[in-house]
Protein backbone atom coordinates (compact mmCIF):
# COMPACT_ATOMS: atom_id res chain seq x y z
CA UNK A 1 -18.31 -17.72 18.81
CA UNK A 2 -15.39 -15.28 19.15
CA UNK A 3 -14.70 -13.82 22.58
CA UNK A 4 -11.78 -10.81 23.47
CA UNK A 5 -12.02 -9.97 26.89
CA UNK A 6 -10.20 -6.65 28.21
CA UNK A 7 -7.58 -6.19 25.19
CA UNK A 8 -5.47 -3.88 25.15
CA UNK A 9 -2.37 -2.24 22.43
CA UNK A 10 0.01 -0.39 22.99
CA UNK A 11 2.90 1.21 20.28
CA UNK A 12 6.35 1.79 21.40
CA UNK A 13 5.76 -0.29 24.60
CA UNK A 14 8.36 0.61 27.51
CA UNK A 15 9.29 3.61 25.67
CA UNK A 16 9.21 7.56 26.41
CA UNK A 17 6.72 7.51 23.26
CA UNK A 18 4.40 4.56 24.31
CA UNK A 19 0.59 5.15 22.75
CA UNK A 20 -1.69 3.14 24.51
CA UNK A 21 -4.27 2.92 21.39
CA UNK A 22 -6.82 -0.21 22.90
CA UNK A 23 -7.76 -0.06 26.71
CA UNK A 24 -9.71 -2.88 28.30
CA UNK A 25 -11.79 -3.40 25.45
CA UNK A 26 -14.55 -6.40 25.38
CA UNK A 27 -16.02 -7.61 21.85
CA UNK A 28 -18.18 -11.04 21.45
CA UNK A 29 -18.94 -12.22 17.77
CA UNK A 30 -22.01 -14.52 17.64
CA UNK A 31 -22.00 -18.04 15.63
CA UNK A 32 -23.35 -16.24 12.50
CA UNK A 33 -22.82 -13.18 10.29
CA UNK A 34 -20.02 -10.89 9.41
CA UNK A 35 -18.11 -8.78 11.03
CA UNK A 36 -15.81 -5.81 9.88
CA UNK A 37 -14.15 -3.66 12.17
CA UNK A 38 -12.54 -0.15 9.76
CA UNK A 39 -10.53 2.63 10.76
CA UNK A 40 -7.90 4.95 8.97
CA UNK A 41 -4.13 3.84 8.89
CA UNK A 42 -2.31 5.74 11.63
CA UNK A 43 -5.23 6.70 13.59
CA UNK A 44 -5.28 7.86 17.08
């Protein structure tokens, strides 16, 4: 099993220009199966 707990990402951390792109997210991934997770490049 795979377990994230509250992740979060941020671009340009510290910066006038931070992007705070993940906040407090939670995902659990059982024993079995496949997962794929798809976005664009770049996206907001």
């Amino acid at each position: 099993m795979i377990k994230l707990d509250r992740v979060n990402k941020y671009f340009n951390r510290f910066k006038r220009n931070q992007i705070h792109v993940i906040n407090k997210t939670s995902l659990e991934f059982g024993n079995t199966g496949l997962v794929a997770i798809l976005g664009n490049s770049g996206s907001r």
